[in-house]
C-alpha atoms as a PDB file:
ATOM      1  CA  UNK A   1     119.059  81.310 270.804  1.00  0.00           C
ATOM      2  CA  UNK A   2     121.625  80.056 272.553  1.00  0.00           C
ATOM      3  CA  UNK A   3     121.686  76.614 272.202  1.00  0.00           C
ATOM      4  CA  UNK A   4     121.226  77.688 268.434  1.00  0.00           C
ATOM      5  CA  UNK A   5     124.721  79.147 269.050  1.00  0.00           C
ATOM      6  CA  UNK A   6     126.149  76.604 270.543  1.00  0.00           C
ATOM      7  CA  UNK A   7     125.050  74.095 267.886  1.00  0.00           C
ATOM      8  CA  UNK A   8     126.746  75.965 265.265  1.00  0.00           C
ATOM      9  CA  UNK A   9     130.305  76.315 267.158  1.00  0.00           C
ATOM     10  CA  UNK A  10     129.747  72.814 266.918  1.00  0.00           C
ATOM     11  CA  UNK A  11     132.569  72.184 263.794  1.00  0.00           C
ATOM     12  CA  UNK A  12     131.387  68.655 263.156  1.00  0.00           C
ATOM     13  CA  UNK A  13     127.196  69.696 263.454  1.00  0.00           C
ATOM     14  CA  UNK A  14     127.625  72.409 261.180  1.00  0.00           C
ATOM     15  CA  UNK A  15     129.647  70.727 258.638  1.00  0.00           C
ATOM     16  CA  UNK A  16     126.722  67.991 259.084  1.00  0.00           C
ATOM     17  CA  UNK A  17     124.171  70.533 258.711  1.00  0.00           C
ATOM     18  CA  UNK A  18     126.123  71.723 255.386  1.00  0.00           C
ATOM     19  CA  UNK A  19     125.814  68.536 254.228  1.00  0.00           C
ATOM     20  CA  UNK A  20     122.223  67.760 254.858  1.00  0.00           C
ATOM     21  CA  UNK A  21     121.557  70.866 253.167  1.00  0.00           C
ATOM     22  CA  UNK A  22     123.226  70.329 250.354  1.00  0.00           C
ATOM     23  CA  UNK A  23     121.473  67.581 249.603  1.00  0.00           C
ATOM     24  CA  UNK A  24     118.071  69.216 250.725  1.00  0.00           C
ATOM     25  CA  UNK A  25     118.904  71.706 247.892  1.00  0.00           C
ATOM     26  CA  UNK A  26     119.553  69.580 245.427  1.00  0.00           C
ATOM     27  CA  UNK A  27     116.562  67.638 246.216  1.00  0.00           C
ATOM     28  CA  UNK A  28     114.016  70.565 245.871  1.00  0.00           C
ATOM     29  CA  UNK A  29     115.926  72.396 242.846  1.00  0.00           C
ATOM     30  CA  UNK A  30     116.285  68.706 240.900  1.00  0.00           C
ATOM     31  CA  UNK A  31     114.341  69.525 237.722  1.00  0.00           C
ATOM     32  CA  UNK A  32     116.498  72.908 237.091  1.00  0.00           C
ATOM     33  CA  UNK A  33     120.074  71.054 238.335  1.00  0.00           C
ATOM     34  CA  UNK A  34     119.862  67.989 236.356  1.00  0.00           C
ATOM     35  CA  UNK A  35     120.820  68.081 232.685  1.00  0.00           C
ATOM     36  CA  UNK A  36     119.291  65.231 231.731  1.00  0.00           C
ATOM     37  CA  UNK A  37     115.910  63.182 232.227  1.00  0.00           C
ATOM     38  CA  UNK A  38     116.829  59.973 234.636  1.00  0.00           C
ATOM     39  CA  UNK A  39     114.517  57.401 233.504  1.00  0.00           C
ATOM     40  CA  UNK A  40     114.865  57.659 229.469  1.00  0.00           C
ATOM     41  CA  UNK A  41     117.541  55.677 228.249  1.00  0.00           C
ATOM     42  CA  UNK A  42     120.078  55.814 225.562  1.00  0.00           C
ATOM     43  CA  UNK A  43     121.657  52.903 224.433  1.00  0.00           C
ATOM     44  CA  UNK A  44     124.152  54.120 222.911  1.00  0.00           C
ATOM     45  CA  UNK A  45     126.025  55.884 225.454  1.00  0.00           C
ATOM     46  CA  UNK A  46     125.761  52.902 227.935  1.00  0.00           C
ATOM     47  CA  UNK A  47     128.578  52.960 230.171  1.00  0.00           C
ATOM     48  CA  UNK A  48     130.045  56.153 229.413  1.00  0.00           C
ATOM     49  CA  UNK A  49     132.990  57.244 231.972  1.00  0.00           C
ATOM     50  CA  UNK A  50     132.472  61.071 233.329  1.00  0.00           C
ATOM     51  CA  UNK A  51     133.007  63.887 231.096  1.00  0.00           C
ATOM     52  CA  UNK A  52     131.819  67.123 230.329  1.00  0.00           C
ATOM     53  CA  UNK A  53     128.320  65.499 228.664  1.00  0.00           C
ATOM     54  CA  UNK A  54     128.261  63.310 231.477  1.00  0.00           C
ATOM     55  CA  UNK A  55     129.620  64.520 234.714  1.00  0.00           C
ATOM     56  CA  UNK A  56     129.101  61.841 236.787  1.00  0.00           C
ATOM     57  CA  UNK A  57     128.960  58.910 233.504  1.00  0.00           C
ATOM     58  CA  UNK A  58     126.429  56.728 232.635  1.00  0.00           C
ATOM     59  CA  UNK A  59     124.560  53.519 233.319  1.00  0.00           C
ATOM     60  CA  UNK A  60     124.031  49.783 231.690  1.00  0.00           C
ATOM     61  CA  UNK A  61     121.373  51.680 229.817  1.00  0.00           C
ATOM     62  CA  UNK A  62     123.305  55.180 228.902  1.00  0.00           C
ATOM     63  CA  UNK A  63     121.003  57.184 231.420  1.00  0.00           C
ATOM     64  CA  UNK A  64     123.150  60.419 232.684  1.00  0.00           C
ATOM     65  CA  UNK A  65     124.506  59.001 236.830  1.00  0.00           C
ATOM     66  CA  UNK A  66     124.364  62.766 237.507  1.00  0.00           C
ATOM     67  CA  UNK A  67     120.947  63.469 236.701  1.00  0.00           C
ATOM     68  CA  UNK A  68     119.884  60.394 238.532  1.00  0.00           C
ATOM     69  CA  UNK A  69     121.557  60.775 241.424  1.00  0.00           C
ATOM     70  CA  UNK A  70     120.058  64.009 241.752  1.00  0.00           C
ATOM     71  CA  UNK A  71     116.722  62.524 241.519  1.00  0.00           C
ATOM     72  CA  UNK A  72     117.603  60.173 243.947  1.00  0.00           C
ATOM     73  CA  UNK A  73     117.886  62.511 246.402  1.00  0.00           C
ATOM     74  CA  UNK A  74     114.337  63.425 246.804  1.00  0.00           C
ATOM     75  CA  UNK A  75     113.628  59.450 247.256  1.00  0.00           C
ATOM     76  CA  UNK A  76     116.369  59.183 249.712  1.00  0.00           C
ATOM     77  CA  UNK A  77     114.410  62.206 251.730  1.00  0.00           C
ATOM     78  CA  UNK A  78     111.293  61.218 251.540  1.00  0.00           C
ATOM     79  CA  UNK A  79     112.581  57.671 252.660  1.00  0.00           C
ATOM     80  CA  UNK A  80     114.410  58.951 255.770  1.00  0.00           C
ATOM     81  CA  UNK A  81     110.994  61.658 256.819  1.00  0.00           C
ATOM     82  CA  UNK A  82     108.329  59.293 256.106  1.00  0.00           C
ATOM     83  CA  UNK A  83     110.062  56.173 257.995  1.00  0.00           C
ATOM     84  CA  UNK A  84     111.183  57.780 260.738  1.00  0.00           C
ATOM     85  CA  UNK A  85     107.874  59.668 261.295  1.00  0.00           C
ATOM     86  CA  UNK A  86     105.606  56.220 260.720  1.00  0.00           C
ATOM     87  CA  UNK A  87     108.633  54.616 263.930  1.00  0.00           C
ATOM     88  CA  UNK A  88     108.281  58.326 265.913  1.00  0.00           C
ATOM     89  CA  UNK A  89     104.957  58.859 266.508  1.00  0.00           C
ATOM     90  CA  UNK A  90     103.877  55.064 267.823  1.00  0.00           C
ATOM     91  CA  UNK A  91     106.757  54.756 269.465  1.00  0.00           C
ATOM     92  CA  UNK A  92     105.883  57.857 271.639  1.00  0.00           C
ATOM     93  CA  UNK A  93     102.907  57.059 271.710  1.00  0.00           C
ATOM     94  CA  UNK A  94     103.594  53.389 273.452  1.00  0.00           C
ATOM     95  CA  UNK A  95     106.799  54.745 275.452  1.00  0.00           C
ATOM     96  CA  UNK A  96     104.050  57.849 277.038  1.00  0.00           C
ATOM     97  CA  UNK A  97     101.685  54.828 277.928  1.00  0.00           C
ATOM     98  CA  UNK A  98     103.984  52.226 279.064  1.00  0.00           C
ATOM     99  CA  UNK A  99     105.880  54.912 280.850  1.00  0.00           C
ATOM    100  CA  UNK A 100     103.367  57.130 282.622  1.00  0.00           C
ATOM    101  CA  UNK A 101     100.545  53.951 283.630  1.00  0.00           C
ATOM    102  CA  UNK A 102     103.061  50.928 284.274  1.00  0.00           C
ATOM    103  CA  UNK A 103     102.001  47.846 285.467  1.00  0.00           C
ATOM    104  CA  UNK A 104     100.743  45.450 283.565  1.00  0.00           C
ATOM    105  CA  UNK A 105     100.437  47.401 280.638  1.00  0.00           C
ATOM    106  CA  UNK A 106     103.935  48.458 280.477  1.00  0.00           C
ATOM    107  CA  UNK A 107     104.966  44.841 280.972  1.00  0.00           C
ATOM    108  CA  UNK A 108     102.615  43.822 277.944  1.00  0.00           C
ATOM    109  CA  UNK A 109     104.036  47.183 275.778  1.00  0.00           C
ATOM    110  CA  UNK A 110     107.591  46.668 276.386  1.00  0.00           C
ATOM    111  CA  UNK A 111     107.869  42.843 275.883  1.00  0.00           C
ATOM    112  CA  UNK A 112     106.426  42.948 272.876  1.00  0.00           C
ATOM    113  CA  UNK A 113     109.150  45.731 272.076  1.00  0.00           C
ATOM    114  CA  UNK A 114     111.598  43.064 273.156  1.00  0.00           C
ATOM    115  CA  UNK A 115     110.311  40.627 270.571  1.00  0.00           C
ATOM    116  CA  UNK A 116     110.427  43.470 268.068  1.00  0.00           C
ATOM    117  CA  UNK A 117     113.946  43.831 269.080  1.00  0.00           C
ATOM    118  CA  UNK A 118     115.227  40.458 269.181  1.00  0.00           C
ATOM    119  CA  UNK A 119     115.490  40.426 265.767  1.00  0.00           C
ATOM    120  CA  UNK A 120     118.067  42.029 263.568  1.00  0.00           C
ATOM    121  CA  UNK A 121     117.172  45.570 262.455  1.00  0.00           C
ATOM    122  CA  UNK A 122     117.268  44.690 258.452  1.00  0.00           C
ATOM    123  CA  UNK A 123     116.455  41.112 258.769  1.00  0.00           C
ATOM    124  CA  UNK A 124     112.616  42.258 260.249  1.00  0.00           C
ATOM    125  CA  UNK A 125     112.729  44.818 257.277  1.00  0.00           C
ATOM    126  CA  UNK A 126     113.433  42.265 254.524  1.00  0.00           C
ATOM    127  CA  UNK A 127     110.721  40.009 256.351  1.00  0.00           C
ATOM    128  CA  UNK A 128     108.257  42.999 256.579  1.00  0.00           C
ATOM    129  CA  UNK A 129     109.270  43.956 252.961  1.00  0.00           C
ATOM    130  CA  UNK A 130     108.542  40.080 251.787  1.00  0.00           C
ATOM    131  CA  UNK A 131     104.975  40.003 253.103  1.00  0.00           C
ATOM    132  CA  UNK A 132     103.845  43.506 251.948  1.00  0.00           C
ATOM    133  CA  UNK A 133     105.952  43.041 248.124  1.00  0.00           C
ATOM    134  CA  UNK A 134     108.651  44.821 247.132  1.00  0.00           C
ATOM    135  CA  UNK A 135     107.944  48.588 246.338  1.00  0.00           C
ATOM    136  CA  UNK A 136     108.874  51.674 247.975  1.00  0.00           C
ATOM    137  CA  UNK A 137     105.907  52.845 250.134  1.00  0.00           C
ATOM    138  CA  UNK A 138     106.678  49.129 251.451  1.00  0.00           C
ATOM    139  CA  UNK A 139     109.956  49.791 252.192  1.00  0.00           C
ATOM    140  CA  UNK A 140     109.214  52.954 254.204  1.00  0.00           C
ATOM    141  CA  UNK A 141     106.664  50.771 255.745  1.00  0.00           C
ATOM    142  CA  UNK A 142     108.586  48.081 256.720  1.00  0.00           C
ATOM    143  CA  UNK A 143     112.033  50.300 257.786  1.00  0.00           C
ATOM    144  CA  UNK A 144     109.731  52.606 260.574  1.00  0.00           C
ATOM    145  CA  UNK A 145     107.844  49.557 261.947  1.00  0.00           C
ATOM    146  CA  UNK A 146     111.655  48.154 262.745  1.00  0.00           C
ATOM    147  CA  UNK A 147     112.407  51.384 265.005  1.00  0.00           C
ATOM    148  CA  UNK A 148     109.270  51.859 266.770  1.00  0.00           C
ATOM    149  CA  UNK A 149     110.674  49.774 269.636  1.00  0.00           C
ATOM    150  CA  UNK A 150     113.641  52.261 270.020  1.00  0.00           C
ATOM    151  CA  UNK A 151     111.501  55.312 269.742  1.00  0.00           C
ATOM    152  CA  UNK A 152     109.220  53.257 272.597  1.00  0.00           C
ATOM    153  CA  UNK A 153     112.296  52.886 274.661  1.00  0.00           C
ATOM    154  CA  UNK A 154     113.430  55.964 274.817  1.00  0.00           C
ATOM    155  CA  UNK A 155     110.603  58.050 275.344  1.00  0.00           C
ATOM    156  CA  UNK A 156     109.355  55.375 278.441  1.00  0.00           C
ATOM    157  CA  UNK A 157     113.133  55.878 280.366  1.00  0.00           C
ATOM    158  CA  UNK A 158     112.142  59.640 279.878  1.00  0.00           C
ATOM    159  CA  UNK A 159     108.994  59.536 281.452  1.00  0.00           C
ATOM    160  CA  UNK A 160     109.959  57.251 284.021  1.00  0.00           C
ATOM    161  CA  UNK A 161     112.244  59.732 285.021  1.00  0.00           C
ATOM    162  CA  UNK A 162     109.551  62.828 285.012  1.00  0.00           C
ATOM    163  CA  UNK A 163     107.278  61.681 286.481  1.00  0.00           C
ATOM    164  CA  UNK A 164     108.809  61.505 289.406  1.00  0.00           C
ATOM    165  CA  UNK A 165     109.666  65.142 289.370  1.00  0.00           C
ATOM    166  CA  UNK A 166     107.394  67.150 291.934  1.00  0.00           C
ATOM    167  CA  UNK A 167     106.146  69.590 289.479  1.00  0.00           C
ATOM    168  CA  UNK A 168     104.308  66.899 287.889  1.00  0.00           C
ATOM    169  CA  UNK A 169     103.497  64.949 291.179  1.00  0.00           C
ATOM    170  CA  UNK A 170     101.978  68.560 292.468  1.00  0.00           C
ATOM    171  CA  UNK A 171     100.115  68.613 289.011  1.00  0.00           C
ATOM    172  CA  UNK A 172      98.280  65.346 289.269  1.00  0.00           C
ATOM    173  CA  UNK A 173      97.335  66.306 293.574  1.00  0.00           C
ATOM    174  CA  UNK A 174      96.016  69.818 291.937  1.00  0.00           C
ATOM    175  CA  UNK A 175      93.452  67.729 289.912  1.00  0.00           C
ATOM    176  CA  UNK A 176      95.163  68.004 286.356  1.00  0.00           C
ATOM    177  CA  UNK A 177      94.145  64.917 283.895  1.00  0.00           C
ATOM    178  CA  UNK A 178      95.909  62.443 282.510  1.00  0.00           C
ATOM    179  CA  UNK A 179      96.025  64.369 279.076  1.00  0.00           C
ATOM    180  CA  UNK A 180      96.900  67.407 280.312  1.00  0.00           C
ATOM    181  CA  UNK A 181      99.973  65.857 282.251  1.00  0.00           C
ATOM    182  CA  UNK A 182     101.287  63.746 279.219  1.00  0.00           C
ATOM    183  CA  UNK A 183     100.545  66.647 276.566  1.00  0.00           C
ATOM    184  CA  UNK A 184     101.509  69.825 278.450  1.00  0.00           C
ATOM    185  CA  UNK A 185     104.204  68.601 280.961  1.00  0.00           C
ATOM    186  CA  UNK A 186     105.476  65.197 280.178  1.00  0.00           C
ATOM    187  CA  UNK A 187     106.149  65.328 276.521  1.00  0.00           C
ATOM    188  CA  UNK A 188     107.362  68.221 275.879  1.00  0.00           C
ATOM    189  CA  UNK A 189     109.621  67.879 278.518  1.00  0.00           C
ATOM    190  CA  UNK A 190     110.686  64.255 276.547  1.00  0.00           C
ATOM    191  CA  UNK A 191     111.352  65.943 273.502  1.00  0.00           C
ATOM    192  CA  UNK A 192     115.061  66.593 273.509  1.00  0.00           C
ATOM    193  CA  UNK A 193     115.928  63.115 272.977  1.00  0.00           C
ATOM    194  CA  UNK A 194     113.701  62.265 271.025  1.00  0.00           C
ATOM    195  CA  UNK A 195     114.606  65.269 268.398  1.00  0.00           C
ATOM    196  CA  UNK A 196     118.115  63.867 268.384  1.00  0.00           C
ATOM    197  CA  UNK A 197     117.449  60.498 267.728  1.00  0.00           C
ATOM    198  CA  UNK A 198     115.136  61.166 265.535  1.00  0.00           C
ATOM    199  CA  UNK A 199     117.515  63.018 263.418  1.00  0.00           C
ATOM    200  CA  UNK A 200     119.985  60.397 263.864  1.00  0.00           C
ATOM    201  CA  UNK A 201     116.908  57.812 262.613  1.00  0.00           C
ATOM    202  CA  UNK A 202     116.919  60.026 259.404  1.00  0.00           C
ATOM    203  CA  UNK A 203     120.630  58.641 258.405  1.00  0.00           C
ATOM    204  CA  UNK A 204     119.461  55.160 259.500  1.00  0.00           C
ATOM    205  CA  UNK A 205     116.607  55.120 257.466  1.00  0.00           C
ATOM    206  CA  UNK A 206     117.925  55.939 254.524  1.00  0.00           C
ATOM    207  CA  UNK A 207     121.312  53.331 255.208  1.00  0.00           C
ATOM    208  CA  UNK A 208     118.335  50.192 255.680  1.00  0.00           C
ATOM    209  CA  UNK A 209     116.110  51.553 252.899  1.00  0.00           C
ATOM    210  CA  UNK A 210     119.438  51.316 250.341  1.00  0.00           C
ATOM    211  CA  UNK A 211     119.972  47.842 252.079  1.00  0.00           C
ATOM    212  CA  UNK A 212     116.203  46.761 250.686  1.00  0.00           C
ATOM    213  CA  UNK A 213     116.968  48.403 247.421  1.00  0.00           C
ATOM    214  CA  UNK A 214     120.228  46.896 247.094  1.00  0.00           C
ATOM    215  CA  UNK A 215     118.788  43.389 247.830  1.00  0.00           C
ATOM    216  CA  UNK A 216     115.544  44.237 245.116  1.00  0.00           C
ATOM    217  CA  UNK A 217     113.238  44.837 248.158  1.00  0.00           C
ATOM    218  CA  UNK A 218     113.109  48.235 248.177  1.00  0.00           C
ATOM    219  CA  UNK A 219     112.148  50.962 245.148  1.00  0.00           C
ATOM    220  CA  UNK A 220     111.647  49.258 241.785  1.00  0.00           C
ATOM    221  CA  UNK A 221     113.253  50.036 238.301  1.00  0.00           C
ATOM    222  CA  UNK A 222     113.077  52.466 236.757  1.00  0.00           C
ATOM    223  CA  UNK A 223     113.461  54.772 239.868  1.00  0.00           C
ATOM    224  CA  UNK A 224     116.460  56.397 240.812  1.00  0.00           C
ATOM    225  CA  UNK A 225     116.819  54.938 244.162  1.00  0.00           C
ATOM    226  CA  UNK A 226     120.362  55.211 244.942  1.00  0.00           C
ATOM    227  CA  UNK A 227     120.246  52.031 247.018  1.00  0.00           C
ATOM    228  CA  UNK A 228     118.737  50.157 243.631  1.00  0.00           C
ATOM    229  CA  UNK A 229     121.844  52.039 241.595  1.00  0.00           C
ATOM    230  CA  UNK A 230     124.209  50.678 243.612  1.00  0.00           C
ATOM    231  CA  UNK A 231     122.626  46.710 242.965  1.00  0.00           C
ATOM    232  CA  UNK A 232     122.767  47.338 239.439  1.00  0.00           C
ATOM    233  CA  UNK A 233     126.403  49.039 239.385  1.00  0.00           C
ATOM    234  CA  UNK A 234     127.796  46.027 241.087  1.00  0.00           C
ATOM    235  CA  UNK A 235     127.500  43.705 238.248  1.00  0.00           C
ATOM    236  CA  UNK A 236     129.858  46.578 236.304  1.00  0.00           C
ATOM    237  CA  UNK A 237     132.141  46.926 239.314  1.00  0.00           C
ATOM    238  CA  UNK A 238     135.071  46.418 237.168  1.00  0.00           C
ATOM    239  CA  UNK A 239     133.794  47.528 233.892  1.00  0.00           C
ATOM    240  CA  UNK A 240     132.754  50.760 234.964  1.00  0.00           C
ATOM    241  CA  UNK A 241     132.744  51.195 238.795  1.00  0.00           C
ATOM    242  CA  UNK A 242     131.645  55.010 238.581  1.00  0.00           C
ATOM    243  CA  UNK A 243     128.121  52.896 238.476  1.00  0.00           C
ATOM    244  CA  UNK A 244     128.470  52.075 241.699  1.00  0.00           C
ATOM    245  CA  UNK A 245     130.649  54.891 243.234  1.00  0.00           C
ATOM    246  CA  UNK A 246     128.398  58.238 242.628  1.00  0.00           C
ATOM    247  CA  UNK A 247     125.235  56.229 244.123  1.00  0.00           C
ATOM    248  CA  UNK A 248     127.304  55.343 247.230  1.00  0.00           C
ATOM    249  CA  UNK A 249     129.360  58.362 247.363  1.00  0.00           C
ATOM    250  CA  UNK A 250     125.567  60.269 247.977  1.00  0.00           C
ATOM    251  CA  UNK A 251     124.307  57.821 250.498  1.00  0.00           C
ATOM    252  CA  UNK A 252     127.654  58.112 252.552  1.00  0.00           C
ATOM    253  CA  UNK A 253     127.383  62.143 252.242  1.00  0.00           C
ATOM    254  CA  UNK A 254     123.841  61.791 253.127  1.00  0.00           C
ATOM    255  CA  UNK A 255     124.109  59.291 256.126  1.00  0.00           C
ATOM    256  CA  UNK A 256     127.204  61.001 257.692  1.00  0.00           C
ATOM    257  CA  UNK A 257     125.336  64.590 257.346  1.00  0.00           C
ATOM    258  CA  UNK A 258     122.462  63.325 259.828  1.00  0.00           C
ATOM    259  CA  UNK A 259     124.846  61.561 261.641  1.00  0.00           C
ATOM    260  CA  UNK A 260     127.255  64.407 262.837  1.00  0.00           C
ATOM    261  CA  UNK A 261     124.467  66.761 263.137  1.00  0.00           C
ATOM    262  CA  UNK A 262     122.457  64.745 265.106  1.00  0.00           C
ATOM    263  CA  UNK A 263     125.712  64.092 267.718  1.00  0.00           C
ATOM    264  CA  UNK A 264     126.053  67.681 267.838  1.00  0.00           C
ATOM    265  CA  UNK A 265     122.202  68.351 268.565  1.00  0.00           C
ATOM    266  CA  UNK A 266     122.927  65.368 271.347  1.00  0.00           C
ATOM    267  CA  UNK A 267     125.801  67.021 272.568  1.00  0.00           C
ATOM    268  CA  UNK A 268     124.117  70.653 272.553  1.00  0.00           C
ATOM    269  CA  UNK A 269     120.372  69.657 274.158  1.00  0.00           C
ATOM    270  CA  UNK A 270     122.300  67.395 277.077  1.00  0.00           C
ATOM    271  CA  UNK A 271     123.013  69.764 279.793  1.00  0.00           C
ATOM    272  CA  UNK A 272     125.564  67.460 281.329  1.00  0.00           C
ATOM    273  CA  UNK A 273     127.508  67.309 277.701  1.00  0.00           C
ATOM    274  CA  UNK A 274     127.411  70.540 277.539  1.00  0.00           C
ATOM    275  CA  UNK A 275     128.086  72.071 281.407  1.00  0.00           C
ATOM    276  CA  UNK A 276     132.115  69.689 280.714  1.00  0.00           C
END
């Protein structure tokens, strides 16, 4: 309860929270918010600038931006919670064995996390995204295989540093197993930074998964993708740049919303942050 409380005197978590919130809300309430269907077209109202018919304007192809941003939403979501869980749990997985056994194994484990690493973040997601084809399950694919070497990482310096703690030393001379040690004692004990980056991951997710869409790699027409929006909205950039601007405008919200909240969750779960 109280580390609740201190999250929320947190100015720049909760307006982070507000945010993600928001667009949590919008993403489950879609159907009843959005005036308009976002995949039919109408050609006649192509490139429409906002009004009161269409708040946000329309596209190349006269489908309401407000409707289909709205949609987007729910991709953006499901982007961000399906990557970063497909990164998360090998990632503890291999950072609780590489961690907890050493040796050789954590030599093999980790360098191979090095190779992973060694590459830039979206340039192993387009190449990931190439050899599996361009759709979105691919993309979400492709984005949480990237960060399973920071995930890895993070949970081995944890349990590096637990294990050494006598509680779990006096666990292991009292006869307690492996599992018992990694499940009940270890882990759990890992989990604050793991919950942090992991919601930091969320915002990250959904920034590399608008890269792919942006570059055609990621969800396919006609899906409201906001990272495919923005692709098509640059070739109107002058025309009509609300094409552009609505679809970035909700990726910025969206990214910066995970982003502050998960410094404040950093900043509130770190009990040297928070005894200064």
């Amino acid at each position: 309860m109280e580390t609740i409380q201190d999250l929320f005197r947190n100015k720049s978590a909760a307006f982070g929270l507000m945010l993600v919130a928001l667009i949590v809300f919008t993403a489950l309430f879609g159907p009843m918010l959005a005036p308009y269907d976002p995949l039919i077209p109408a050609p006649l109202d192509r490139l429409q600038g906002m009004s009161r018919v269409h708040f946000f304007g329309t596209d190349s192809l006269g489908r309401d931006i407000f409707s289909r941003v709205i949609f987007g939403s729910r991709i953006s979501l499901m982007i961000g919670g399906i990557s970063v869980a497909i990164s998360l749990v090998p990632g503890t997985l291999l950072g609780l064995t590489a961690g907890y056994f050493g040796g050789w194994l954590d030599s093999l484990i980790m360098r191979f996390m090095d190779i992973l690493l060694a590459f830039p973040a979206i340039l192993l997601a387009i190449f990931i995204t190439a050899i599996l084809g361009p759709n979105l399950t691919n993309t979400m694919i492709a984005v949480g295989i990237v960060y399973i070497p920071h995930y890895a990482r993070i949970v081995r310096s944890s349990v590096l540093s637990l294990k050494q703690q006598l509680f779990v030393q006096a666990i292991g001379h009292l006869g307690g197993s492996t599992f018992r040690i990694l499940g009940k004692h270890i882990l759990p004990n890992s989990l604050p930074p793991i919950i942090v980056y992991a919601t930091l991951g969320m915002g990250t997710a959904v920034l590399q998964a608008a890269a792919l869409g942006f570059l055609g790699l990621g969800a396919q027409p006609p899906q409201p993708e906001w990272g495919a929006m923005l692709s098509e909205g640059r070739k109107y950039i002058q025309l009509a740049p609300h094409v552009a601007a609505f679809p970035g405008l909700a990726i910025l919200l969206l990214v910066l919303g995970f982003n502050l909240f998960g410094d404040g969750l950093r900043d509130t779960l770190d009990p040297s942050l928070r005894s200064q």
